[in-house]
Protein backbone atom coordinates (compact mmCIF):
# COMPACT_ATOMS: atom_id res chain seq x y z
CA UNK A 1 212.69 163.65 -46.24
CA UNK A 2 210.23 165.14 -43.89
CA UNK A 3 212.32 167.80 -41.13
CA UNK A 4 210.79 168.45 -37.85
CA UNK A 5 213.14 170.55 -34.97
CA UNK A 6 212.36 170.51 -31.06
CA UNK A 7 212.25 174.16 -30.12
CA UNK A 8 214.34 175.26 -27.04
CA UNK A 9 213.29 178.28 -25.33
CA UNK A 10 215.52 178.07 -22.42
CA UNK A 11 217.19 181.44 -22.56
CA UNK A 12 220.76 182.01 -22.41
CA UNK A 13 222.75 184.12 -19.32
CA UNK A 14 223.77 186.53 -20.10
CA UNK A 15 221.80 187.32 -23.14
CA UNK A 16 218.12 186.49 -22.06
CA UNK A 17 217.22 185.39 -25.36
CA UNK A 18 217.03 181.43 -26.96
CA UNK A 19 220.69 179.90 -28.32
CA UNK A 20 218.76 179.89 -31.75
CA UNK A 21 219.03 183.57 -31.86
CA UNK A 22 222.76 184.09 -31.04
CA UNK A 23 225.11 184.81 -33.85
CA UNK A 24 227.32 182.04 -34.45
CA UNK A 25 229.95 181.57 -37.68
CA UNK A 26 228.78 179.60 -40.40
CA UNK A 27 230.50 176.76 -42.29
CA UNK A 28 231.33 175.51 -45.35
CA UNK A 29 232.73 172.21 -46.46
CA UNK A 30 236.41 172.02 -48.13
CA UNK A 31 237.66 173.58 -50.41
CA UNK A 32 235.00 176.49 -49.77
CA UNK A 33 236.46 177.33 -46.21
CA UNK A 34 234.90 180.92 -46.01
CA UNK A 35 232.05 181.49 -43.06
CA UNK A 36 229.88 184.12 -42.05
CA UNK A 37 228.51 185.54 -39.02
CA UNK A 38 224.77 184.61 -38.81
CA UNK A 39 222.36 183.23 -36.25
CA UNK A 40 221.87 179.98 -35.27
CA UNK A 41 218.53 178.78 -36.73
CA UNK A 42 219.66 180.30 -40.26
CA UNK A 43 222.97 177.93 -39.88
CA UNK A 44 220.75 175.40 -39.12
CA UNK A 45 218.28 175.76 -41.75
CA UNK A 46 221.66 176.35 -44.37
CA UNK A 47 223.43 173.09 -43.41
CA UNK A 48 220.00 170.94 -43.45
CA UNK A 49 219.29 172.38 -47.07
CA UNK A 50 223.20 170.92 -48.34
CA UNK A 51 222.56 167.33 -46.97
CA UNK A 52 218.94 166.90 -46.87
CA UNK A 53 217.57 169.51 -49.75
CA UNK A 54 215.31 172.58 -49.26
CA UNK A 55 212.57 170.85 -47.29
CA UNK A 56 210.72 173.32 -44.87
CA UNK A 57 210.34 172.21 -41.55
CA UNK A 58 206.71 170.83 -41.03
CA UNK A 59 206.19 171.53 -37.15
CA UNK A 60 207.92 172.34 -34.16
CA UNK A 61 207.99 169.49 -31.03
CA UNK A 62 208.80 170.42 -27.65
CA UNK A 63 209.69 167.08 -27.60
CA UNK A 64 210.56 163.92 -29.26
CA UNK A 65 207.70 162.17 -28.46
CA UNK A 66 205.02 164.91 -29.79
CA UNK A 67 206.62 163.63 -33.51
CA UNK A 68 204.14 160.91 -32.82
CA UNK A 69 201.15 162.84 -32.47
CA UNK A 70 202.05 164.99 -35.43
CA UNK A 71 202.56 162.02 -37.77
CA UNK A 72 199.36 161.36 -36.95
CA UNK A 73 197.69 164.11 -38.30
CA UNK A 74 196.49 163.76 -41.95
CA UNK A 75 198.33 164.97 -45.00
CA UNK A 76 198.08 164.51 -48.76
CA UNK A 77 201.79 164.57 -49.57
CA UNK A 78 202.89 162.53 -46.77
CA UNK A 79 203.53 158.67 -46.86
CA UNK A 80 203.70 157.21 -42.98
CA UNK A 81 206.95 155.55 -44.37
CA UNK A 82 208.88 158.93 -44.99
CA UNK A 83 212.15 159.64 -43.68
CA UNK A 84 212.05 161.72 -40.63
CA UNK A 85 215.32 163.73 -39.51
CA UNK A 86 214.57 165.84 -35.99
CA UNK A 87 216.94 167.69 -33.97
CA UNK A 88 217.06 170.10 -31.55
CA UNK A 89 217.55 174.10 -32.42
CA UNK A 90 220.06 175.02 -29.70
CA UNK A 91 222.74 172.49 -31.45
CA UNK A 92 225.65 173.68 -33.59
CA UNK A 93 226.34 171.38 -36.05
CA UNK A 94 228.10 172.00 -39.39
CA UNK A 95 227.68 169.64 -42.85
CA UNK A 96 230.65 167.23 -41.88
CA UNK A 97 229.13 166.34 -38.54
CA UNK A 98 225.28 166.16 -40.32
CA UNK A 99 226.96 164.09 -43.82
CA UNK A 100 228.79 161.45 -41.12
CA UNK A 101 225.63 160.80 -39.03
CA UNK A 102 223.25 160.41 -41.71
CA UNK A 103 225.42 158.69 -44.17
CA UNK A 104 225.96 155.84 -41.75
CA UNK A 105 222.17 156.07 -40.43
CA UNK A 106 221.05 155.45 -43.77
CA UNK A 107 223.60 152.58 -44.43
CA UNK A 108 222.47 150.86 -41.13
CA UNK A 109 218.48 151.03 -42.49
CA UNK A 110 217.81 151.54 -39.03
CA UNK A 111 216.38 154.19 -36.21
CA UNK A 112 219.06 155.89 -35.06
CA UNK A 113 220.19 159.05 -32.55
CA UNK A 114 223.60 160.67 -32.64
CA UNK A 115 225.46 160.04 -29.87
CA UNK A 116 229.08 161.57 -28.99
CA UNK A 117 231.55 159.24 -27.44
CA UNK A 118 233.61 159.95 -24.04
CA UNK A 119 237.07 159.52 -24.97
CA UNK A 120 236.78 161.84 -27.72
CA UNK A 121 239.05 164.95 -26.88
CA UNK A 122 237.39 167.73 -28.65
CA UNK A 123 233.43 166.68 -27.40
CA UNK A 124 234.90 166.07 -23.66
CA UNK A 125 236.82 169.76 -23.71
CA UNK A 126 233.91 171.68 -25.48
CA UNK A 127 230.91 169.78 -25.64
CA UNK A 128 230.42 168.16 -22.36
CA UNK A 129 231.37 170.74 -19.20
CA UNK A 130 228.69 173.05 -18.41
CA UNK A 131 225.84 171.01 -19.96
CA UNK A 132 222.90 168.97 -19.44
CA UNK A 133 224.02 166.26 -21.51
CA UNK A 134 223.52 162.89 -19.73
CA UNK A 135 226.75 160.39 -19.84
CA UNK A 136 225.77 156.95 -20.95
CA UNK A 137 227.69 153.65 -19.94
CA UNK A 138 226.11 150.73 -21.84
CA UNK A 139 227.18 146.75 -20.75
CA UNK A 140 228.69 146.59 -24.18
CA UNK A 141 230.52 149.47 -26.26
CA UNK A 142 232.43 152.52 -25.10
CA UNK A 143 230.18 155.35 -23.47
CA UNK A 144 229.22 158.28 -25.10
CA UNK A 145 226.32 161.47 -24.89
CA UNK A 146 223.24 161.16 -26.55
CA UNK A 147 222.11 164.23 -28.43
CA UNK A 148 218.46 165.31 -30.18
CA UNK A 149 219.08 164.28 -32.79
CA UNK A 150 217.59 161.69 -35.19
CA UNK A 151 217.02 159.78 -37.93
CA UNK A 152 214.14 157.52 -39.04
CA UNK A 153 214.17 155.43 -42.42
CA UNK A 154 210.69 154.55 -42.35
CA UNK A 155 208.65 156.80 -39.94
CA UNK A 156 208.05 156.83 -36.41
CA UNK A 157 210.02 154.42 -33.90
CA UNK A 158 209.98 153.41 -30.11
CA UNK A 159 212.79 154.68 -28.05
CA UNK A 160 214.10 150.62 -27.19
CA UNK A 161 214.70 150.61 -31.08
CA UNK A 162 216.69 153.49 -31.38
CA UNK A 163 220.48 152.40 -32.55
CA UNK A 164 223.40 154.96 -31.13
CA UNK A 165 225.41 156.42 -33.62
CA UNK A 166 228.76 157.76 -32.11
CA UNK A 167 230.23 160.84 -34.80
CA UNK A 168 233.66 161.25 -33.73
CA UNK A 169 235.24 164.96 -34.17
CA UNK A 170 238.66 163.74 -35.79
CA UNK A 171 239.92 166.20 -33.61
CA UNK A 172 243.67 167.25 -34.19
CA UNK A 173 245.95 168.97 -30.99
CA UNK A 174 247.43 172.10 -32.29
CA UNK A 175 248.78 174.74 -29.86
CA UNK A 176 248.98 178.32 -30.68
CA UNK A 177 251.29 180.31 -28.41
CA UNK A 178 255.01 178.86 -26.64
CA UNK A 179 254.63 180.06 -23.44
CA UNK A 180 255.66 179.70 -20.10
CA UNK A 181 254.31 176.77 -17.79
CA UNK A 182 253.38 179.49 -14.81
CA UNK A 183 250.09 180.10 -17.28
CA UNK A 184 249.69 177.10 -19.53
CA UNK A 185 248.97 174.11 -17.45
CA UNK A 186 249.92 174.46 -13.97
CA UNK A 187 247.03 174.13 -11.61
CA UNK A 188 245.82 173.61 -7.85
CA UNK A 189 244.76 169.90 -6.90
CA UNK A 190 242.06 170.22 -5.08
CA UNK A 191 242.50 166.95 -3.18
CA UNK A 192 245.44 168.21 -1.45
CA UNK A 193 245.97 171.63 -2.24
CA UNK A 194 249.20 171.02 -4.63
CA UNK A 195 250.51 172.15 -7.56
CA UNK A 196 249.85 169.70 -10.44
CA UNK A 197 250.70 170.19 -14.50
CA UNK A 198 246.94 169.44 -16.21
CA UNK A 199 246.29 171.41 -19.55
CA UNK A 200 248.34 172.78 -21.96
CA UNK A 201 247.73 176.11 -23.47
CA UNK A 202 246.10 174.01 -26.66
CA UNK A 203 243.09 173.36 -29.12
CA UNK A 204 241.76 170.25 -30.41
CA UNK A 205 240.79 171.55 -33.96
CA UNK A 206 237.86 169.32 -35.25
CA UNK A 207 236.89 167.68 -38.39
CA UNK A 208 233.34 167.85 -37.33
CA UNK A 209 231.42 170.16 -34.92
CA UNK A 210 228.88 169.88 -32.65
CA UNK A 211 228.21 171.45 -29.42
CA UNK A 212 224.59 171.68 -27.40
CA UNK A 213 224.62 175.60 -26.59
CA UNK A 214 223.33 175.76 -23.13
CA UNK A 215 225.91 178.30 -21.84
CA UNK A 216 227.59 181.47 -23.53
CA UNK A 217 230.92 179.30 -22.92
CA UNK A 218 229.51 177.06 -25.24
CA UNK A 219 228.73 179.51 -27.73
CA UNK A 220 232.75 180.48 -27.29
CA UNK A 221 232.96 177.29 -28.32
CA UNK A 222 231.78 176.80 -31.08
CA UNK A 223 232.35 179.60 -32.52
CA UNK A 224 235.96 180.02 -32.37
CA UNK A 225 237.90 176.57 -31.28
CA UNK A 226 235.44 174.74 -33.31
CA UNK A 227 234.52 177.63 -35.59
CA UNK A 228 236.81 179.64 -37.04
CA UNK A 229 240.04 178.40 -35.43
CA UNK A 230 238.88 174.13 -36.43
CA UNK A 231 238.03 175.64 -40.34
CA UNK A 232 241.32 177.86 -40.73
CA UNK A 233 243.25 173.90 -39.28
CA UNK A 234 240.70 172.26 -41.75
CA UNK A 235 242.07 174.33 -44.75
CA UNK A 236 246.15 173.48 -43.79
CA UNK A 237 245.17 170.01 -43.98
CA UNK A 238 243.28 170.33 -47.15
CA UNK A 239 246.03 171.78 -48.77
CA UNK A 240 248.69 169.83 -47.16
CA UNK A 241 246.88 166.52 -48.90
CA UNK A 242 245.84 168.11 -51.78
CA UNK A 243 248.68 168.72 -53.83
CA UNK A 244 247.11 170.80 -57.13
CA UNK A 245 244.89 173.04 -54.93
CA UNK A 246 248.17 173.66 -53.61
CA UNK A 247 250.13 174.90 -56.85
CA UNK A 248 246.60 176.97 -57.48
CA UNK A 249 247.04 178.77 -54.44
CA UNK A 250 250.95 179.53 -54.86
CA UNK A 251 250.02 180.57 -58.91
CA UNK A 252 247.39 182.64 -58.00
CA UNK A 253 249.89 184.28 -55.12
CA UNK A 254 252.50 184.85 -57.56
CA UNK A 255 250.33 186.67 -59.84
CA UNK A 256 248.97 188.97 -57.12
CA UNK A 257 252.59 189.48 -56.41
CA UNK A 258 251.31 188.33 -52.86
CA UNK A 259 252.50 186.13 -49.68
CA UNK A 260 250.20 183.21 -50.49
CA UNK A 261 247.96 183.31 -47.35
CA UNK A 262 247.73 187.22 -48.55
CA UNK A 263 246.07 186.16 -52.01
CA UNK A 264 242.36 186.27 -53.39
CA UNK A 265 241.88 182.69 -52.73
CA UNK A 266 242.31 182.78 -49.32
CA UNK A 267 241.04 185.80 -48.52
CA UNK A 268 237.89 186.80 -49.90
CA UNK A 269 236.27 190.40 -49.86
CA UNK A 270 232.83 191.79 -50.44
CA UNK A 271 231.35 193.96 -52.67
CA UNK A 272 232.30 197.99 -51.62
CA UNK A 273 234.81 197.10 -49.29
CA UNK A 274 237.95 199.39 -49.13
CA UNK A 275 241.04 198.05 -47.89
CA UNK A 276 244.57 200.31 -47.10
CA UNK A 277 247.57 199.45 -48.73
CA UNK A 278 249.34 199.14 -45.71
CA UNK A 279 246.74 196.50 -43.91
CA UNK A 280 247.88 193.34 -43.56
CA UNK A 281 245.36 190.41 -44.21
CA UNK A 282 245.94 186.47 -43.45
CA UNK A 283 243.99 184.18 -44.55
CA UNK A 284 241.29 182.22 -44.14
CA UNK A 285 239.64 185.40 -43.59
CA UNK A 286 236.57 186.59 -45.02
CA UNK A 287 235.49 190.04 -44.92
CA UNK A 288 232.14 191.21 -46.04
CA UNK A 289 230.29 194.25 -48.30
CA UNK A 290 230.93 197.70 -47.58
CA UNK A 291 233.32 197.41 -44.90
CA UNK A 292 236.28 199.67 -44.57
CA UNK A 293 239.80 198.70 -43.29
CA UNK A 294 241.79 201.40 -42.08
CA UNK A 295 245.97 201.58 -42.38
CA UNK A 296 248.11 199.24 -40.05
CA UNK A 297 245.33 196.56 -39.15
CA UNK A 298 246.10 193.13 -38.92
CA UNK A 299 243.54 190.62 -39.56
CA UNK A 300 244.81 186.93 -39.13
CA UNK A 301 241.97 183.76 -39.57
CA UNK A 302 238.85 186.17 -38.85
CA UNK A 303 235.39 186.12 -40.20
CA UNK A 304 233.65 190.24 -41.08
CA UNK A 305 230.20 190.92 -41.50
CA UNK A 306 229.06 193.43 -43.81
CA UNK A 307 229.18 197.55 -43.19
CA UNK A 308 231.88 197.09 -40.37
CA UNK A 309 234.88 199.83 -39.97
CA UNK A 310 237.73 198.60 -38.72
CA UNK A 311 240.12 201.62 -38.30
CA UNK A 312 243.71 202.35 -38.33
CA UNK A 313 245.93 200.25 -36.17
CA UNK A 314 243.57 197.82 -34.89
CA UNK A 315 244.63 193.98 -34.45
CA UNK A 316 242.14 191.07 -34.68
CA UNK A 317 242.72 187.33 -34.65
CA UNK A 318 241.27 184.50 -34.75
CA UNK A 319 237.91 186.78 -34.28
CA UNK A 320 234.38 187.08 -35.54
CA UNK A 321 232.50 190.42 -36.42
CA UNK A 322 229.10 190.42 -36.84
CA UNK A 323 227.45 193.34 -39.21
CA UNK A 324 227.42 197.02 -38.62
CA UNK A 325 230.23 196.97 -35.69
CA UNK A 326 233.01 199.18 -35.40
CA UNK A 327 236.55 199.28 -33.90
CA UNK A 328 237.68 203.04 -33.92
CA UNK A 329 242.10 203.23 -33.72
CA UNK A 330 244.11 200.70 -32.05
CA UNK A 331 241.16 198.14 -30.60
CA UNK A 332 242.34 194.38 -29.93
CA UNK A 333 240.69 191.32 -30.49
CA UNK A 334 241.63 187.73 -29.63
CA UNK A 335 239.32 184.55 -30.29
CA UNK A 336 236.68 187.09 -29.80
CA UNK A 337 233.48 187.27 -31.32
CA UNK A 338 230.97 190.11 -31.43
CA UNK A 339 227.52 190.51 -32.69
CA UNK A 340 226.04 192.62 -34.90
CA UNK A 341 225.96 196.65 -34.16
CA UNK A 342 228.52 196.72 -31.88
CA UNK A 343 231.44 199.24 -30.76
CA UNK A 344 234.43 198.43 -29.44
CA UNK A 345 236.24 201.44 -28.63
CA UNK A 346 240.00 202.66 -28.97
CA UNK A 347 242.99 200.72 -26.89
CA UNK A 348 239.92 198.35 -25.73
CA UNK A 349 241.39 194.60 -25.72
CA UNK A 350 238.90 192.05 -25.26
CA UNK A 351 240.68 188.04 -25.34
CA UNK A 352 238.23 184.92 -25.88
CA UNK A 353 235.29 187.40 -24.90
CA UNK A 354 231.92 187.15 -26.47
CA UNK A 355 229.78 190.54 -26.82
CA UNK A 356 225.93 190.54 -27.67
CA UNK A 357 224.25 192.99 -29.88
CA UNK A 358 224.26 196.94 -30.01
CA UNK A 359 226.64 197.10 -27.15
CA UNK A 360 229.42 199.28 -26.54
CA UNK A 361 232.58 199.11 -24.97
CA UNK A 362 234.33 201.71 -23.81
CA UNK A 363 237.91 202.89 -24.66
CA UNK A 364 240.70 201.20 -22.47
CA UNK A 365 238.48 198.41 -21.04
CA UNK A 366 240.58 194.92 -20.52
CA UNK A 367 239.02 191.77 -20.32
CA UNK A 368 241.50 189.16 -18.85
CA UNK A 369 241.14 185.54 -19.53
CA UNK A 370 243.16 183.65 -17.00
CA UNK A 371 243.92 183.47 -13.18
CA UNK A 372 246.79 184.78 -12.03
CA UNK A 373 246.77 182.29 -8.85
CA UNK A 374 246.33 178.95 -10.95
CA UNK A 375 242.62 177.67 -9.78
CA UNK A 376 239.99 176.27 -11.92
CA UNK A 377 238.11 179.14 -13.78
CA UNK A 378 234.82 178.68 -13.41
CA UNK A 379 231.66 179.80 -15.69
CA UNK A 380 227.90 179.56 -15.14
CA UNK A 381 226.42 176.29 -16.56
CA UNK A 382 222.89 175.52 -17.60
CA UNK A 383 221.86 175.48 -14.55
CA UNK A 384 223.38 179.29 -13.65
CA UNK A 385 225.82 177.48 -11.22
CA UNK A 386 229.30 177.98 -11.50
CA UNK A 387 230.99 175.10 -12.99
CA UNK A 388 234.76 174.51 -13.83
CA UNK A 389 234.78 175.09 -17.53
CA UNK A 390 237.82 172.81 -18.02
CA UNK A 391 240.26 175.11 -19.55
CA UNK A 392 243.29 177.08 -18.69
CA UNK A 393 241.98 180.71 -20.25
CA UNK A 394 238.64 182.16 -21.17
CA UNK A 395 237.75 185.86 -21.26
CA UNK A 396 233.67 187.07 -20.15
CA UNK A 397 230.39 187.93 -21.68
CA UNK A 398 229.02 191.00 -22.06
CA UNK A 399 224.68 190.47 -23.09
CA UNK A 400 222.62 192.81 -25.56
CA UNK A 401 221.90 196.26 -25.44
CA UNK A 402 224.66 197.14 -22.87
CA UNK A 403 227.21 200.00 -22.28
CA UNK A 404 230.26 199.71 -20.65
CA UNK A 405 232.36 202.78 -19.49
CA UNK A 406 236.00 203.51 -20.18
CA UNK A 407 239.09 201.49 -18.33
CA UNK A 408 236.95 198.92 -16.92
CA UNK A 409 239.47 195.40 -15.79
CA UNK A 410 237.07 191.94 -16.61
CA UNK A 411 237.94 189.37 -14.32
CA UNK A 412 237.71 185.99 -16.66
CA UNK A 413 234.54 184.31 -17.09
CA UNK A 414 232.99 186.87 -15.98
CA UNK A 415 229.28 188.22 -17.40
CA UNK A 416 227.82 191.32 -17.25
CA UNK A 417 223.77 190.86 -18.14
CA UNK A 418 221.83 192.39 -21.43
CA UNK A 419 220.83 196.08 -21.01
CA UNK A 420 223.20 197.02 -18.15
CA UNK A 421 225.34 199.82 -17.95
CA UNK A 422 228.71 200.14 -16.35
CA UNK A 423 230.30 203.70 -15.12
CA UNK A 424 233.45 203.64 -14.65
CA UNK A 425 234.16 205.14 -11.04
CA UNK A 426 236.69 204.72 -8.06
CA UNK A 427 233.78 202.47 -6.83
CA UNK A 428 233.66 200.21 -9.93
CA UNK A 429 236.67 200.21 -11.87
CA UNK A 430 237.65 196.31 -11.30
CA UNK A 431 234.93 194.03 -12.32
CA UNK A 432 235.46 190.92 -9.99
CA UNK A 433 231.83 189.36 -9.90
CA UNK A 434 228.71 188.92 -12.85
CA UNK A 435 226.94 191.78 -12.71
CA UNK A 436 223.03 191.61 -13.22
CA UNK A 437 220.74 194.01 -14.81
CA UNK A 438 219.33 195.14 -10.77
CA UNK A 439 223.21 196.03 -10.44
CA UNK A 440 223.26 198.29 -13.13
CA UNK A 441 225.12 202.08 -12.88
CA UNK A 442 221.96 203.49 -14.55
CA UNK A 443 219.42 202.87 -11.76
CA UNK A 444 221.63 205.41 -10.01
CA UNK A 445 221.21 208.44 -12.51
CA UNK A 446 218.13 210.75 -12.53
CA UNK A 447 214.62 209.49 -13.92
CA UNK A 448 214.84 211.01 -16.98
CA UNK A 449 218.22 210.09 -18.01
CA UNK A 450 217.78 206.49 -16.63
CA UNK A 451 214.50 206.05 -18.60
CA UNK A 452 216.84 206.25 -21.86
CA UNK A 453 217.96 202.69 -20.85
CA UNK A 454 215.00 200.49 -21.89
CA UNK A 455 215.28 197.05 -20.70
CA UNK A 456 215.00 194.71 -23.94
CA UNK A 457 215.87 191.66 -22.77
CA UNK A 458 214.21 190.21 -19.37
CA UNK A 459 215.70 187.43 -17.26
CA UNK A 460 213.20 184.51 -17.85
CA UNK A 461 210.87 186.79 -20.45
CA UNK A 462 210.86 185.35 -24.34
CA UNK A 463 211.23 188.37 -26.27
CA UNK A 464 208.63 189.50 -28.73
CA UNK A 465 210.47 191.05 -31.99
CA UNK A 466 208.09 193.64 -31.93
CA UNK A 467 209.92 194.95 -28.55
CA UNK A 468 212.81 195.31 -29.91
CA UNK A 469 211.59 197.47 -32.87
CA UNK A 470 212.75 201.31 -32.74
CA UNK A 471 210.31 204.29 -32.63
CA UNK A 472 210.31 206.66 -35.50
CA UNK A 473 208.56 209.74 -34.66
């Protein structure tokens, strides 16, 4: 199997750097449900090594058409007859999705492209608003979304050979919260200006994943309703059908003298890490080396990178933590995910938020994740327009290398660019618009003290690694 992947170096608001670089969750398939926060293109490179095997990726395309041109090119080991697999490096994908397309590609014997059909519920809720991806409605056959991403038996093909494959999600509707219909699904028609009951306050929890990251909403996305939240629903329905994994689980709970989602099987921990008595831990949750867990916190379905202090009285669910962050006393998280070296500081709750790299979040800051007036939330899309995003609630963005001041109020969807900093003042308290990196409070400070602020990440700039290096003196 020969592996080639189209590089995409359109770079992500509010971030300013490539989706392959973002820290997503990675997944395993049943019964090993655990994940861990890494970066795209090392997910990517993981999940192609379980299907395919450990073959290193030859060359990267800018398109599909330069595979031609490559295949081309002499090479003692390769047979013009290979199989080919190619995709794109800004998709999330996990082994299910990459086992179902391949499995019937190579059964069919023939070219083929994964494609994601309309109708299905989980790709038309996260995959689809926001994106570039184009909508397809062949004279025959339901329509779908074609994706980059391929497979060729016997080398090279022409496009009018190319066979869609449609990889449904298997998605299952599973709410999370009883609420009142004032904030579930009650919304403004925009045709004439009514009220109208559209979306409930739900998830459609996949069997399979894939999303095209082209917006941090995406990202969202994948890494929490069809990350973390999809795996912790894939592991209830493993055990509910799998009757002796089940009786392992309870035996291994009873010996523990445990609740059962409380026990070493569903809750795995790292080497070094120290864990209070009084914490209380729910699984699937996996927490990494050398992390410490203070007295009173609650971790329910989350995935914890390595070296991360998490201290007393702090609540997190249904969250990701990359490496090296820390929650001081009493900080709240909610399908939230944050990258490595991050600080999210006391009484701080941030809900369906993501947060970039060495940031910091000052103490007290709120990020709220639905309108109070029930109209469309809307989120910028790959083009950095604002789009409807298609769901009831969603919390912002905050980019790399950015500090935000204490008792700051996030309006939802809202993004705040990578190396800006926010002072809290009676001028900016309430954040009600994105706020770029020429809007940042630092510009106003003296020379000196703004200088301390180096800008890392530049709108429309592809970072060199060597920039983001530190200086030892």
């Amino acid at each position: 199997m020969r592996t080639f992947v189209i590089v995409d170096n359109r770079l992500l608001t509010p971030f300013n750097e490539p989706a392959r670089n973002l820290s997503v969750v990675s997944s395993n398939i049943m019964p090993n449900f655990f994940g861990t926060p890494t970066q795209l293109k090392i997910h990517q490179n993981e999940v192609t090594a379980r299907v395919l095997g450990s073959f290193a990726v030859e060359e990267d395309l800018h398109h599909i058409n330069d595979l031609l041109q490559v295949l081309q090119k002499p090479r003692l080991d390769a047979n013009p007859n290979d199989e080919i697999f190619v995709y794109r490096d800004n998709i999330y994908f996990d082994q299910e999705f990459l086992d179902y397309f391949l499995k019937v590609a190579r059964k069919l014997g023939k070219p083929s492209q994964a494609v994601l059909p309309l109708d299905d519920p989980a790709w038309a809720k996260y995959t689809l608003p926001l994106s570039s991806l184009q909508r397809m409605y062949p004279m025959e056959g339901p329509p779908y979304c074609p994706i980059d991403m391929w497979y060729f038996p016997k080398g090279w093909a022409n496009p009018d050979e190319w066979v869609p494959i449609a990889v449904p999600s298997g998605a299952i509707e599973k709410g999370y919260y009883n609420i009142p219909d004032s904030m579930a699904n009650i919304k403004i028609d925009p045709d004439n200006a009514t009220q109208m009951r559209e979306q409930d306050l739900t998830h459609w929890l996949s069997e399979r994943t894939c999303i095209v990251i082209e917006s941090w909403v995406h990202l969202w996305n994948a890494t929490i309703p069809l990350g973390t939240f999809s795996q912790g629903s894939r592991f209830e329905e493993y055990v509910a059908k799998h009757n002796v994994f089940a009786m392992r689980l309870l035996m291994q709970a009873v010996m523990e003298q445990k609740q059962m989602l409380s026990s070493s099987r569903v809750v795995k921990v790292g080497a070094g890490t120290e864990i209070h008595p009084s914490a209380v831990i729910l699984g699937p949750t996996s927490i990494g080396k050398n992390c410490a867990i203070g007295p009173g916190v609650v971790l329910d379905n989350c995935v914890i990178g390595d070296n991360v202090n998490i201290a007393q009285g702090c609540q997190l669910m249904l969250s990701v933590v990359g490496h090296n962050c820390f929650l001081p006393f009493r900080a709240a998280l909610f399908m939230t995910t944050l990258m490595d070296n991050t600080i999210v500081a006391q009484n701080t709750c941030l809900q369906m938020c993501v947060v970039g790299r060495n940031s910091f979040v000052g103490a007290g800051t709120t990020f709220t994740d639905f309108n109070l007036i029930p109209t469309p939330i809307k989120a910028l899309n790959f083009e950095g327009e604002l789009e409807d995003i298609r769901q009831p609630v969603i919390g912002g963005c905050i980019g790399h290398n950015c500090r935000i001041g204490a008792g700051m109020v996030v309006y939802p969807a809202r993004t705040i660019e990578s190396d800006s900093v926010l002072i809290a003042s009676p001028d900016r308290r309430v954040i009600m618009k994105n706020i770029t990196y020429e809007q940042s409070d630092h510009h106003r400070l003296n020379p000196e003290a703004a200088k301390q602020q180096k800008r890392l990440y530049r709108r429309g700039e592809l970072a060199d690694e060597q920039q983001l290096l530190e200086e030892w003196t």
